[in-house]
C-alpha atoms as a PDB file:
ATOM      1  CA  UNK A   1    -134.155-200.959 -17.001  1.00  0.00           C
ATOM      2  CA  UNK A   2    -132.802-201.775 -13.702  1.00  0.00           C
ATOM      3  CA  UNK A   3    -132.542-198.948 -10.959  1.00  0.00           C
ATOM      4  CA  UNK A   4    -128.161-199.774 -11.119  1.00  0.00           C
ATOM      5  CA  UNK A   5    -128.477-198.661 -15.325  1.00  0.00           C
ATOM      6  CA  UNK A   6    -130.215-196.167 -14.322  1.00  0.00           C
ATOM      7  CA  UNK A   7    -128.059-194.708 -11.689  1.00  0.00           C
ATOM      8  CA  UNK A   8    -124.902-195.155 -13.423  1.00  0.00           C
ATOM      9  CA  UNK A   9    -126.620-193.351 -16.903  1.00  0.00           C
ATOM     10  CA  UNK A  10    -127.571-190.598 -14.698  1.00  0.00           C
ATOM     11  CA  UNK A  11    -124.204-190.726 -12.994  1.00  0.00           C
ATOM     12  CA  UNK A  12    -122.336-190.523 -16.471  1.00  0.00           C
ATOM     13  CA  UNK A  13    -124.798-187.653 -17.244  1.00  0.00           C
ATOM     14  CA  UNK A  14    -123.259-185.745 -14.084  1.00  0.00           C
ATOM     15  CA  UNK A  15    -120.121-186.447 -15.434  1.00  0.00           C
ATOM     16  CA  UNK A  16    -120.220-185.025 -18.826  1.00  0.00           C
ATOM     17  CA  UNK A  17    -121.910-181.736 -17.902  1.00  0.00           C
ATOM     18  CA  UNK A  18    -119.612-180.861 -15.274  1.00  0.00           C
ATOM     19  CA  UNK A  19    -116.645-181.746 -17.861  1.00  0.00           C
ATOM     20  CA  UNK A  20    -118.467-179.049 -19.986  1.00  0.00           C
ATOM     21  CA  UNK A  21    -118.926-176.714 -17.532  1.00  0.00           C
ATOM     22  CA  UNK A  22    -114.834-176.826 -16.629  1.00  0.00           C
ATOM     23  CA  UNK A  23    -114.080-176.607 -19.914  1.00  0.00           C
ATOM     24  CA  UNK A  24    -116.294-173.640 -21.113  1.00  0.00           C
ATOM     25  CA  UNK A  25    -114.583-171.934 -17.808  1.00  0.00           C
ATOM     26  CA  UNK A  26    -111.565-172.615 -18.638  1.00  0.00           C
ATOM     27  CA  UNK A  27    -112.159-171.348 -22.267  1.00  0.00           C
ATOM     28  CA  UNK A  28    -113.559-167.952 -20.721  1.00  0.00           C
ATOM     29  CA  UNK A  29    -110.628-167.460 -18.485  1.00  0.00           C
ATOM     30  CA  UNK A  30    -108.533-167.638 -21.619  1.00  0.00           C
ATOM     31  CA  UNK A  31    -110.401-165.344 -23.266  1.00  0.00           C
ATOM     32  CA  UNK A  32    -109.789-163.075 -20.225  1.00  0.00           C
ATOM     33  CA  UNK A  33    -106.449-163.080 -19.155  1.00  0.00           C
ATOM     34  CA  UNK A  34    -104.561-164.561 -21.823  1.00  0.00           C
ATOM     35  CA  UNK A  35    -101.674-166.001 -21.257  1.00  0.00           C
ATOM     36  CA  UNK A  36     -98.403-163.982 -19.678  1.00  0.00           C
ATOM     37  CA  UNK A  37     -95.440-166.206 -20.627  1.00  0.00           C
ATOM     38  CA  UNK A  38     -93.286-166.049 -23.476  1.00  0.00           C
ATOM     39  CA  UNK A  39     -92.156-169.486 -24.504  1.00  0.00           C
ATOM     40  CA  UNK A  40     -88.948-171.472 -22.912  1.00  0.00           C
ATOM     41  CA  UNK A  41     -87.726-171.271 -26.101  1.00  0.00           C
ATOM     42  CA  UNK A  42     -87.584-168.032 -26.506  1.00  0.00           C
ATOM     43  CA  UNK A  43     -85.898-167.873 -23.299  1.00  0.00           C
ATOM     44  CA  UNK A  44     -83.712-170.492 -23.376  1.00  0.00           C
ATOM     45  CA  UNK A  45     -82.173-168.662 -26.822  1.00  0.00           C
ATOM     46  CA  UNK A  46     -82.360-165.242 -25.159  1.00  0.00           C
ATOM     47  CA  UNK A  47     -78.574-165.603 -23.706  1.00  0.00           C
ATOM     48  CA  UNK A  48     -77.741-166.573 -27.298  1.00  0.00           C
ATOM     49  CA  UNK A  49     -78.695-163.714 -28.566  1.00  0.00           C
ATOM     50  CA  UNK A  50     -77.122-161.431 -26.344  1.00  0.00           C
ATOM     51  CA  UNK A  51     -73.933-163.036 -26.809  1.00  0.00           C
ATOM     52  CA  UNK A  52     -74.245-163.002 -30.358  1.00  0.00           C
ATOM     53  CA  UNK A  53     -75.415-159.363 -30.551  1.00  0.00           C
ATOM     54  CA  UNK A  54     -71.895-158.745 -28.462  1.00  0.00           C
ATOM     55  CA  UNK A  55     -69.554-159.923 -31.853  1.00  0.00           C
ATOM     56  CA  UNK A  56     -68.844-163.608 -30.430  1.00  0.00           C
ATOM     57  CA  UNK A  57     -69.901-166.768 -31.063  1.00  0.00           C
ATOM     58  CA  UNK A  58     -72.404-166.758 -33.591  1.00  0.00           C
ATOM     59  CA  UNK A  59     -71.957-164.662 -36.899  1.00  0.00           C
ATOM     60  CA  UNK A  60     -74.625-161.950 -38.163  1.00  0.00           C
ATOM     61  CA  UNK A  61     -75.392-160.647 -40.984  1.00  0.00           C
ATOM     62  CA  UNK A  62     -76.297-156.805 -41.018  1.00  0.00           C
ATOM     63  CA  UNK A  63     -76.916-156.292 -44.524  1.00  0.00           C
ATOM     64  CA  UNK A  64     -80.372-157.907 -44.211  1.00  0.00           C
ATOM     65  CA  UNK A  65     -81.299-156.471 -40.788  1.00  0.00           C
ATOM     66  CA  UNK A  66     -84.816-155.479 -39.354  1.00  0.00           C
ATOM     67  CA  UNK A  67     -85.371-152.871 -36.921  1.00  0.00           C
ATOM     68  CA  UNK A  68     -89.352-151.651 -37.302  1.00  0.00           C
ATOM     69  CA  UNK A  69     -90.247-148.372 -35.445  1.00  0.00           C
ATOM     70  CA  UNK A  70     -93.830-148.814 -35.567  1.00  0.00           C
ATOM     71  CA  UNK A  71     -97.021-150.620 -36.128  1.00  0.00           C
ATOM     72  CA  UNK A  72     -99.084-149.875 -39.074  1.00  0.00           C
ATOM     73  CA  UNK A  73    -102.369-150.830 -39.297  1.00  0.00           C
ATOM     74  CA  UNK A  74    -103.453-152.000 -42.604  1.00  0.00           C
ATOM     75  CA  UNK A  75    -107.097-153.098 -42.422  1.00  0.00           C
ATOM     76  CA  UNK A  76    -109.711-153.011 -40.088  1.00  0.00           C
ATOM     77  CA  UNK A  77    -110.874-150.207 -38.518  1.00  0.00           C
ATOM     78  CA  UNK A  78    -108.293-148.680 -37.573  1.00  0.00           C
ATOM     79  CA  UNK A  79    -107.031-148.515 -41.217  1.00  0.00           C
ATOM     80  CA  UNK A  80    -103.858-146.370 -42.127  1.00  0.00           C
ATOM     81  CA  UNK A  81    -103.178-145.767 -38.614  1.00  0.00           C
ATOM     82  CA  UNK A  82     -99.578-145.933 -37.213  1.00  0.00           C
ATOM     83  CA  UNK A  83     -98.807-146.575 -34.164  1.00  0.00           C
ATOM     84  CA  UNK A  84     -94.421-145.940 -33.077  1.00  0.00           C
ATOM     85  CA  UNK A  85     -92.810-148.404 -31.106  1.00  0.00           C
ATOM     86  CA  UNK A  86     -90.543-146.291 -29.133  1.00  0.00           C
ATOM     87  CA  UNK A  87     -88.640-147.901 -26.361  1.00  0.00           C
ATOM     88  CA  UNK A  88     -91.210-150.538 -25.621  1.00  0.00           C
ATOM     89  CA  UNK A  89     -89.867-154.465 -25.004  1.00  0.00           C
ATOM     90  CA  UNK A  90     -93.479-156.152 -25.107  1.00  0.00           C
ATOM     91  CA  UNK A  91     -96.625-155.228 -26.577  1.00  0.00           C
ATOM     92  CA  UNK A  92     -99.525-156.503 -25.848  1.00  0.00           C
ATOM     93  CA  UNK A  93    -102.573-156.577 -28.399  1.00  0.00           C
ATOM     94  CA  UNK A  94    -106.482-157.295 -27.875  1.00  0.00           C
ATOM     95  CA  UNK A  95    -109.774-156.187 -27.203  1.00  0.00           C
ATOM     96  CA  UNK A  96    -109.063-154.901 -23.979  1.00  0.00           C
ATOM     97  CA  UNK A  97    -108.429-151.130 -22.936  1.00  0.00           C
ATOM     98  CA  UNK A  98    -105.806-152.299 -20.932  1.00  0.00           C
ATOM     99  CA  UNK A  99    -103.721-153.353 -24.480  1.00  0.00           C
ATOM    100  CA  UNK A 100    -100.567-151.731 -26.067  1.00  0.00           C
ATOM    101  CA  UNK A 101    -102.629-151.953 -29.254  1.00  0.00           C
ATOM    102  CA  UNK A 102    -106.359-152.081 -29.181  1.00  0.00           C
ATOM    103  CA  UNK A 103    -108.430-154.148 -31.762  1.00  0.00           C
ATOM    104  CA  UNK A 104    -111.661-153.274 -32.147  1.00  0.00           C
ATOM    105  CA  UNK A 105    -112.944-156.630 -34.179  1.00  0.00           C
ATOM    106  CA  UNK A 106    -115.426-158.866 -32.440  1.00  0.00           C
ATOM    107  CA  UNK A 107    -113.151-161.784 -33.437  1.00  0.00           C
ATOM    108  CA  UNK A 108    -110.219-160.790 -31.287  1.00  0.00           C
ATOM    109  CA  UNK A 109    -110.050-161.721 -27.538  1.00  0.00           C
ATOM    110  CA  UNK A 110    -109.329-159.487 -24.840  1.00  0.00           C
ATOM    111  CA  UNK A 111    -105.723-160.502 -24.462  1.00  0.00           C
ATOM    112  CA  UNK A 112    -105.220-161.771 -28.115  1.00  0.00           C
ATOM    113  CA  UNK A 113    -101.155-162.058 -28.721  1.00  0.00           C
ATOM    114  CA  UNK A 114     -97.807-159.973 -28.282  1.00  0.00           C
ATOM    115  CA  UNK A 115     -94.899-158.873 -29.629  1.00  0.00           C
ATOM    116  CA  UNK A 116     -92.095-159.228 -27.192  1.00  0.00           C
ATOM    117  CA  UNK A 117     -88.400-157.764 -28.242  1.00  0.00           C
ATOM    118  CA  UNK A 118     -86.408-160.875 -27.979  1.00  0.00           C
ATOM    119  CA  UNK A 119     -82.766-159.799 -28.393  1.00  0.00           C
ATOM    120  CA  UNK A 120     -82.400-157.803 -31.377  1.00  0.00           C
ATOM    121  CA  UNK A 121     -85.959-159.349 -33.090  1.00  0.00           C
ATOM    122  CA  UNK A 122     -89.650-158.914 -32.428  1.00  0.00           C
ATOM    123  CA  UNK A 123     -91.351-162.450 -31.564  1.00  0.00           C
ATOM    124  CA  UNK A 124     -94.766-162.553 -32.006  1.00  0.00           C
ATOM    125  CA  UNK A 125     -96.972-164.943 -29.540  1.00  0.00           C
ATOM    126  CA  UNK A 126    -100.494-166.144 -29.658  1.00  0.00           C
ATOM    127  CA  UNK A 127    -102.128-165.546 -26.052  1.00  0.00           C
ATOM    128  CA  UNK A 128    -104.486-169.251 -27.081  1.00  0.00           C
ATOM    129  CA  UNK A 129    -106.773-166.922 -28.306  1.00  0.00           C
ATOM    130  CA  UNK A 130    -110.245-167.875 -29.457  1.00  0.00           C
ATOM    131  CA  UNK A 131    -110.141-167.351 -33.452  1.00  0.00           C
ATOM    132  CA  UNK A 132    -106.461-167.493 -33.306  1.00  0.00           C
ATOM    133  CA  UNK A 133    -103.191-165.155 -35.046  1.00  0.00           C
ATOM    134  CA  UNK A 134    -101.891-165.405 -38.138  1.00  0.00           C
ATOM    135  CA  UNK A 135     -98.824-164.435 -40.066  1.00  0.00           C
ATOM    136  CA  UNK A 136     -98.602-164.200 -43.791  1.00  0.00           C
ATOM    137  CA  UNK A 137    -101.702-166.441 -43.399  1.00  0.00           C
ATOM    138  CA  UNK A 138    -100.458-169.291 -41.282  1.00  0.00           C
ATOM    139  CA  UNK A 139    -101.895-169.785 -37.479  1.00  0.00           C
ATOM    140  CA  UNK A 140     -99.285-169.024 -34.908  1.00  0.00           C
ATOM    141  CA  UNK A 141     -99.039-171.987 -32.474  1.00  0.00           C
ATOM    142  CA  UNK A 142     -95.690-170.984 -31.391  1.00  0.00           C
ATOM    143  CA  UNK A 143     -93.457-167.736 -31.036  1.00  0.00           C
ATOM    144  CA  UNK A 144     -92.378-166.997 -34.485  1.00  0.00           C
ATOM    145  CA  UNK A 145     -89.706-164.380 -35.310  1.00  0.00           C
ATOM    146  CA  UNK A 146     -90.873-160.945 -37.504  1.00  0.00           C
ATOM    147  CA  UNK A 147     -89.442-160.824 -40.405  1.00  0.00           C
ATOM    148  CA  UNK A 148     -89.364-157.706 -42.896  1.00  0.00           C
ATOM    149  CA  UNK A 149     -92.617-157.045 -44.775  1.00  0.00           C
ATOM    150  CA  UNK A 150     -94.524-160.359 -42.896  1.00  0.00           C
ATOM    151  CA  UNK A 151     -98.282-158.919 -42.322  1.00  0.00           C
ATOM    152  CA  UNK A 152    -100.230-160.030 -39.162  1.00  0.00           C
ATOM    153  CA  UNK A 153    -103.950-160.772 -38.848  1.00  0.00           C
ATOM    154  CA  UNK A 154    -106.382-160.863 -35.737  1.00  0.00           C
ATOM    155  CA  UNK A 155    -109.900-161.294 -37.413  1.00  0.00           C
ATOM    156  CA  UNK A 156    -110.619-159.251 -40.155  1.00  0.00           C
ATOM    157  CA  UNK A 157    -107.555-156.615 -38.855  1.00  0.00           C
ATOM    158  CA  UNK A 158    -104.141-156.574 -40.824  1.00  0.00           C
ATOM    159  CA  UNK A 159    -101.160-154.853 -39.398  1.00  0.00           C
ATOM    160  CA  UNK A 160     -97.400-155.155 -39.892  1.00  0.00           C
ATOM    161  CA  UNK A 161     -94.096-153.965 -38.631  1.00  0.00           C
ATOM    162  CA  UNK A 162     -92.374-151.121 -40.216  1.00  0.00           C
END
């Protein structure tokens, strides 16, 4: 093998380990501090709501609302646990002591997802968690509205709005 092949193989080499290395970072940071955004969606439709909620505009229908007061934990180990809402716009859920609502599963991240009050409704958000969230048993990739009786899991943890 010529002593250019072998550079360039040992060059590549470089390469691809310190792609691994950035990534695996990157993963860890993640894992660490979540992210803090809600979506621009849910922004963007924020003002829409408000209007709404104010009688113009865009008609609602009462008879079928949703207004939870609390958490309550279904599985996990936690189990029959409740946890009340109160005044609180955002909640943030994880691993972390630093959380609105602690997990204590080894499959959660730190900074696993949140609810955020979006108007009149709760949005739930994934923080790009490791294992991911799901709802009624599909993965959250985006904000997704609560809707009565839905059941949310992180791991082997179950909880849902009440």
């Amino acid at each position: 093998m010529s002593e250019l092949a072998l550079f360039l193989v040992r060059i590549g080499f470089v390469a691809v380990l310190w792609i691994f290395v950035l990534s695996l970072l990157s993963v860890i940071r993640a894992d660490l501090y979540g992210r803090r955004v809600i979506s621009k969606l849910a922004k963007q439709s924020a003002p829409q709501l408000a209007k709404a909620a104010s009688g113009s505009d865009l008609p609602i229908d009462d008879s079928d609302s949703f207004e939870p007061t609390m958490i309550q934990m279904l599985t996990g180990r936690s189990a029959g646990s409740k946890i009340d809402l109160g005044n609180k716009r955002e909640i943030m859920i994880g691993r972390a002591a630093s959380s609105d609502l602690v997990i204590s599963d080894e499959f959660a991240s730190n900074m696993h997802a949140k609810l955020v009050l979006v108007g009149e409704e709760w949005v739930l958000q994934d923080l790009n968690s490791t294992n991911g969230t799901f709802l009624d048993g599909k993965k959250v990739t985006t904000p997704v509205t609560m809707t009565a009786g839905a059941t949310i899991r992180i791991g082997t943890t179950t909880f849902d709005l009440r």
